[in-house]
Protein backbone atom coordinates (compact mmCIF):
# COMPACT_ATOMS: atom_id res chain seq x y z
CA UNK A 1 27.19 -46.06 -80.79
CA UNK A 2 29.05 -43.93 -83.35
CA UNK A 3 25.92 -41.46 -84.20
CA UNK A 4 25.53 -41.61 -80.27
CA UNK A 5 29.19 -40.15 -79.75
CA UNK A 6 28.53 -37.74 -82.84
CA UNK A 7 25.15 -36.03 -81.20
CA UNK A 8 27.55 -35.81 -77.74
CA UNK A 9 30.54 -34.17 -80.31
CA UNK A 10 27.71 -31.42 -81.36
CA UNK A 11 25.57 -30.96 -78.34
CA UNK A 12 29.35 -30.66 -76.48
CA UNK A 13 30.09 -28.01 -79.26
CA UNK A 14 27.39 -25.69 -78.61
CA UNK A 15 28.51 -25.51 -74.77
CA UNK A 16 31.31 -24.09 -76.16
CA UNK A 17 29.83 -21.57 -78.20
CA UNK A 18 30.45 -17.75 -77.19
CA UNK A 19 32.66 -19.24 -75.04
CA UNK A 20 36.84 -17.37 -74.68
CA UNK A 21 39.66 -19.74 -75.44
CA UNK A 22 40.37 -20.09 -71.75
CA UNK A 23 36.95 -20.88 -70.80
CA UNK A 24 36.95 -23.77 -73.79
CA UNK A 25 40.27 -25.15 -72.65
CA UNK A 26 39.38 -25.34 -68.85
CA UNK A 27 35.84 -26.76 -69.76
CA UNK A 28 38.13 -29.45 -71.67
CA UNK A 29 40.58 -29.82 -69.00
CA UNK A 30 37.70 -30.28 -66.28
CA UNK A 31 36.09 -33.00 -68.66
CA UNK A 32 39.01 -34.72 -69.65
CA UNK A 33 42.06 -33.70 -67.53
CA UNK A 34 45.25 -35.45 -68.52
CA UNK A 35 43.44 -37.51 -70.91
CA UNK A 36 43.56 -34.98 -73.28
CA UNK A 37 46.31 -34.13 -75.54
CA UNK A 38 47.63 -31.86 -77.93
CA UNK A 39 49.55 -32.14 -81.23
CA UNK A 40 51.44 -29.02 -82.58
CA UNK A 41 54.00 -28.46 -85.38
CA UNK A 42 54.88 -24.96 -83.58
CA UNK A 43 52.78 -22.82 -86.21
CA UNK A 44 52.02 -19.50 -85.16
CA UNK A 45 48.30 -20.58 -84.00
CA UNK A 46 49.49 -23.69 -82.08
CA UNK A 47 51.81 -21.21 -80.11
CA UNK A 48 49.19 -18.91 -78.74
CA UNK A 49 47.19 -22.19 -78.30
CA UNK A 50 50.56 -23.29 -76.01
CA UNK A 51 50.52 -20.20 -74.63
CA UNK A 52 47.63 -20.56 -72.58
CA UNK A 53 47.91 -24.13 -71.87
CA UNK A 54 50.67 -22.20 -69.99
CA UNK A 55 48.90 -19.63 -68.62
CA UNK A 56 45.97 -21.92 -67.35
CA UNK A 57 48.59 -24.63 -66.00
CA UNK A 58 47.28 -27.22 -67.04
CA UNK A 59 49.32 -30.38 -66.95
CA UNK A 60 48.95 -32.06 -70.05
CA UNK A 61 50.79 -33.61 -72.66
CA UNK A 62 51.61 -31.98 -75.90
CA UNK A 63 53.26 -34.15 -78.97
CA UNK A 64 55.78 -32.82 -81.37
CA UNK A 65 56.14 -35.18 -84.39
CA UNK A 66 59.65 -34.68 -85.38
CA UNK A 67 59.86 -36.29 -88.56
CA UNK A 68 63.50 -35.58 -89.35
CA UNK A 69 62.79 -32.86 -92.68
CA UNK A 70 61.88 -29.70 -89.82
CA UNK A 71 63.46 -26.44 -90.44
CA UNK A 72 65.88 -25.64 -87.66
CA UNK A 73 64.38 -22.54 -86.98
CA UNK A 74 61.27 -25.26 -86.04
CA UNK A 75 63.65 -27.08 -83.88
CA UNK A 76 64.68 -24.14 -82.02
CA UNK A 77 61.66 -22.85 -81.58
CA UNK A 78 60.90 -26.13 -80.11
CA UNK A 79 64.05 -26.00 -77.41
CA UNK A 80 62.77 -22.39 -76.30
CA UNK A 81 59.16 -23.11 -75.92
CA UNK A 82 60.58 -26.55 -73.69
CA UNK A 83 62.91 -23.87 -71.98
CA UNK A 84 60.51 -20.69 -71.42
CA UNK A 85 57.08 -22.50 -70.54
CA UNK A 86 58.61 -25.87 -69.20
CA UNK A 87 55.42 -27.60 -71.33
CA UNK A 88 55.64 -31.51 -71.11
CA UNK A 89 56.27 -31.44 -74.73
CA UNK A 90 57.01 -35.21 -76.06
CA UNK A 91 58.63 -35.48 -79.33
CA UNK A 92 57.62 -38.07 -81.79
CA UNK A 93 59.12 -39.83 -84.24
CA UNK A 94 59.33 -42.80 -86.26
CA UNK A 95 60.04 -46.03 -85.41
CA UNK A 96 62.08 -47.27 -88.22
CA UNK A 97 65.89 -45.36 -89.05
CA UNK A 98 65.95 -42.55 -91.00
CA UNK A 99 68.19 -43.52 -93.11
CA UNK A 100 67.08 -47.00 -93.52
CA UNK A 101 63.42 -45.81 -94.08
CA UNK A 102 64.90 -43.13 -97.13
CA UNK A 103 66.69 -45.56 -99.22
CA UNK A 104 64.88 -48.18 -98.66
CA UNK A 105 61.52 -47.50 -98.16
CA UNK A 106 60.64 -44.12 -100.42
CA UNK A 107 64.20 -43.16 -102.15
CA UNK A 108 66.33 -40.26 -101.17
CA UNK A 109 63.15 -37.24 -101.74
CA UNK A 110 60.33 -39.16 -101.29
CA UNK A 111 58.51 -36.13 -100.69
CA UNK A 112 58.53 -35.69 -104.55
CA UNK A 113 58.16 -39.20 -105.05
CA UNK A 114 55.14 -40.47 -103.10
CA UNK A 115 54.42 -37.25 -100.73
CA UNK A 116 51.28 -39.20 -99.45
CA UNK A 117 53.45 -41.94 -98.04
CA UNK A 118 56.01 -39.73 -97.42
CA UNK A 119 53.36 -38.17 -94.85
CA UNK A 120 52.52 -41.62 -93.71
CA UNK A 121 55.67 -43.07 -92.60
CA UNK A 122 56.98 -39.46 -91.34
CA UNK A 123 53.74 -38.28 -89.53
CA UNK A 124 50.65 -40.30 -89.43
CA UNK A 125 52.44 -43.72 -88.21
CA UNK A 126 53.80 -41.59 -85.33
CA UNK A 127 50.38 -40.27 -84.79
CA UNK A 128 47.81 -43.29 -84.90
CA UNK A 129 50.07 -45.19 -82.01
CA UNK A 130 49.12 -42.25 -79.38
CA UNK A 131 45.53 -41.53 -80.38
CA UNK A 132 44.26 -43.98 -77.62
CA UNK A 133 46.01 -42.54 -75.44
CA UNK A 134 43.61 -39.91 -75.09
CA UNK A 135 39.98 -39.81 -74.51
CA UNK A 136 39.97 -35.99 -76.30
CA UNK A 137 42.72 -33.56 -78.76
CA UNK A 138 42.46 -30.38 -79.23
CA UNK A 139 44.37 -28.58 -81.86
CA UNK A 140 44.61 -24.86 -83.18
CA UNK A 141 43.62 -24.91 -86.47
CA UNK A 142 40.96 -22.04 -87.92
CA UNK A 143 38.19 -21.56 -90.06
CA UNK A 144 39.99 -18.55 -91.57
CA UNK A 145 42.85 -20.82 -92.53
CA UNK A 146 41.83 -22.30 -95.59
CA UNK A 147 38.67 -23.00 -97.51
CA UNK A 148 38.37 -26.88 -96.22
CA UNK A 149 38.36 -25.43 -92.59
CA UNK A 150 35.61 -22.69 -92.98
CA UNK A 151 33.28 -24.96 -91.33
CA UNK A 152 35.05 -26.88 -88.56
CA UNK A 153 32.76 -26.89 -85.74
CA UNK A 154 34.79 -26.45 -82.24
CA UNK A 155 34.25 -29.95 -81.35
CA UNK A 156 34.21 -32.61 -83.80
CA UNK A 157 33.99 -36.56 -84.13
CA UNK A 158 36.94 -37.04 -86.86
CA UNK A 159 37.29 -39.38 -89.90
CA UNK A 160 39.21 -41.51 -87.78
CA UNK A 161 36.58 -41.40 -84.85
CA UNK A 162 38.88 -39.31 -82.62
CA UNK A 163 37.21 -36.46 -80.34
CA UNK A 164 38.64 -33.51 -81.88
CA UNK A 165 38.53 -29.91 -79.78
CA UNK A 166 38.98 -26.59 -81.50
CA UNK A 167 39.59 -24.33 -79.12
CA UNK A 168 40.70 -21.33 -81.62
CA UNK A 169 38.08 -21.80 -84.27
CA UNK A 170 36.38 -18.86 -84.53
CA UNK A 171 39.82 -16.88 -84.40
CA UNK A 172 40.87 -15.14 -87.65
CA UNK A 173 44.88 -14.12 -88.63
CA UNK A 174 44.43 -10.61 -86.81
CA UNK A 175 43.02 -11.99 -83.96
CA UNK A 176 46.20 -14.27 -83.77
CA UNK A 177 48.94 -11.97 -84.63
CA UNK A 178 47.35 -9.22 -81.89
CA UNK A 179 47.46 -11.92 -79.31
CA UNK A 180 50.96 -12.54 -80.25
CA UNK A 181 52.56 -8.85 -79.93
CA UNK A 182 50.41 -8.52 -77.46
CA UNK A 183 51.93 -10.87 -75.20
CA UNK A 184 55.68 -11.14 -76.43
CA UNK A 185 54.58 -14.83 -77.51
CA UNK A 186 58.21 -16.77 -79.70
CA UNK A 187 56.74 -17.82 -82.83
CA UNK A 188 59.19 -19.00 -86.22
CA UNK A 189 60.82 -16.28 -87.53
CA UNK A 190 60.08 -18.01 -91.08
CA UNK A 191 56.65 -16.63 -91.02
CA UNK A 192 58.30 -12.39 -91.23
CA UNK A 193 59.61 -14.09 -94.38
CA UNK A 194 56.52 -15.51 -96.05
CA UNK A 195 55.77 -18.62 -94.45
CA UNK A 196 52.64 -18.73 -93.20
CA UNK A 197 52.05 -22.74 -92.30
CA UNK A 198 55.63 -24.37 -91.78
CA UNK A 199 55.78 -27.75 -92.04
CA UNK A 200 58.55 -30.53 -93.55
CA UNK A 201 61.28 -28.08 -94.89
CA UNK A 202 60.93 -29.62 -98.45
CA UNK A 203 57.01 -29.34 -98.97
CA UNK A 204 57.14 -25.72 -97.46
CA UNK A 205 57.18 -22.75 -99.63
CA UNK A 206 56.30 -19.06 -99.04
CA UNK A 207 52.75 -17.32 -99.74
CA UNK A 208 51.57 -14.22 -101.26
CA UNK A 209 48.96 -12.01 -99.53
CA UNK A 210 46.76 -13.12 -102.02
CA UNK A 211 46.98 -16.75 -100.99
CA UNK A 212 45.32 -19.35 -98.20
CA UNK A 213 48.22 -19.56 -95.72
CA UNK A 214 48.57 -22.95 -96.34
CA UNK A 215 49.16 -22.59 -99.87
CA UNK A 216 52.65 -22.86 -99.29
CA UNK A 217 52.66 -26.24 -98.54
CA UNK A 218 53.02 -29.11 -101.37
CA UNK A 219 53.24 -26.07 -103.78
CA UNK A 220 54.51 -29.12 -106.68
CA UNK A 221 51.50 -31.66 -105.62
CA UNK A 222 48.13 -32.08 -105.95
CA UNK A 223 48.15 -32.64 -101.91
CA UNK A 224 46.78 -30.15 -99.87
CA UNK A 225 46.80 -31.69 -96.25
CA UNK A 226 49.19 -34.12 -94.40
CA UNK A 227 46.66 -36.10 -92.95
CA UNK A 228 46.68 -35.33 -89.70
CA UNK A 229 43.90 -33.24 -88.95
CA UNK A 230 40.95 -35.39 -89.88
CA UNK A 231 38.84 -32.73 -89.21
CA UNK A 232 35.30 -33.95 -91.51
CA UNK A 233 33.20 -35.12 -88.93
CA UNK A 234 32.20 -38.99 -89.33
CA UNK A 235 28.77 -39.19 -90.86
């Protein structure tokens, strides 16, 4: 069954091949309608990504895991996309109290403690209670992004054997930024100051030019990924 649902995941991708965002997100739509879903931490990728969910009106729902650490220039970002596109964005978040879950649980910064778990309890719980909710996710990520994505194919079977769509894959940082001007898209106004991926306010740090765009995140750590985006296909 598995290596069954991984030759569907590839012959699937090469439909998609040569294919125009729009094109891939309405073949996904058609296949999958409104079970298919979309999570997005509002990076500059995930908002063109947004933008033509919008365009395309499709109804669909789109998760925002809000695990309490956001910049607020994340936050409102998030109230004008809800406010501009009227996107049935659903925000996430943990089930246990903040508060309780810092002192208790992982200290008062356990995102120099234990970052991993950290990432756990703040994201990936969140996330693992609505991935049966849909049959399909697609998410914005690129290949030009960083080293571990050069070789994302635009539909993948994940490492946690969820049906993974990248719509945006063959898009570089040009590409993205054009689209952006190009149609007056909001985006965080952290990334005019150096930050290129935005996540958790504490584990986000600017880049240099000379740098993978995520390099600004877990600058302290070892850790390179929060563990959402499972993206090595299941072999």
């Amino acid at each position: 069954m598995k290596q069954e649902r991984i030759d569907q995941a590839e012959e699937y991708s090469k439909a998609l091949q040569g294919k125009s965002v729009e094109k891939r997100l309405l073949l996904a739509y058609k296949k999958y309608g409104k079970k298919l879903g979309m999570t997005t931490g509002l990076g500059y990728s995930g908002m063109v990504l947004m933008h033509h969910i919008y365009k395309l009106g499709l109804d669909m729902d789109l998760y925002f895991i809000d695990t309490g650490f956001h910049f607020k220039e994340t936050l409102d970002l998030l109230e004008e996309v809800k406010d501009r596109w009227k996107l049935n964005i659903v925000n996430l978040e943990n089930d246990m109290d903040l508060k309780e879950y810092i002192s208790k649980t992982l200290g008062n910064t356990p995102w120099k403690h234990n970052p991993n778990l950290c990432c756990h309890y703040c994201k990936i719980s969140p996330l693992i209670k609505i991935l049966s909710k849909k049959d399909a996710w697609i998410s914005a990520i690129r290949r030009d992004q960083t080293y571990d994505r050069s070789s994302i194919d635009y539909v993948e079977l994940d490492g946690r054997g969820t049906l993974r769509i990248y719509p945006m894959a063959d898009w570089d940082k040009k590409k993205t930024w054009k689209y952006i001007k190009e149609n007056d898209i909001p985006y965080n106004p952290l990334h005019d100051k150096g930050y290129m991926s935005i996540g958790c306010e504490p584990c986000t740090a600017p880049t240099s030019a000379m740098e993978d765009e995520r390099d600004g995140r877990w600058k302290s750590s070892p850790k390179f990924d929060c563990g959402i985006h499972m993206h090595k296909p299941v072999k």
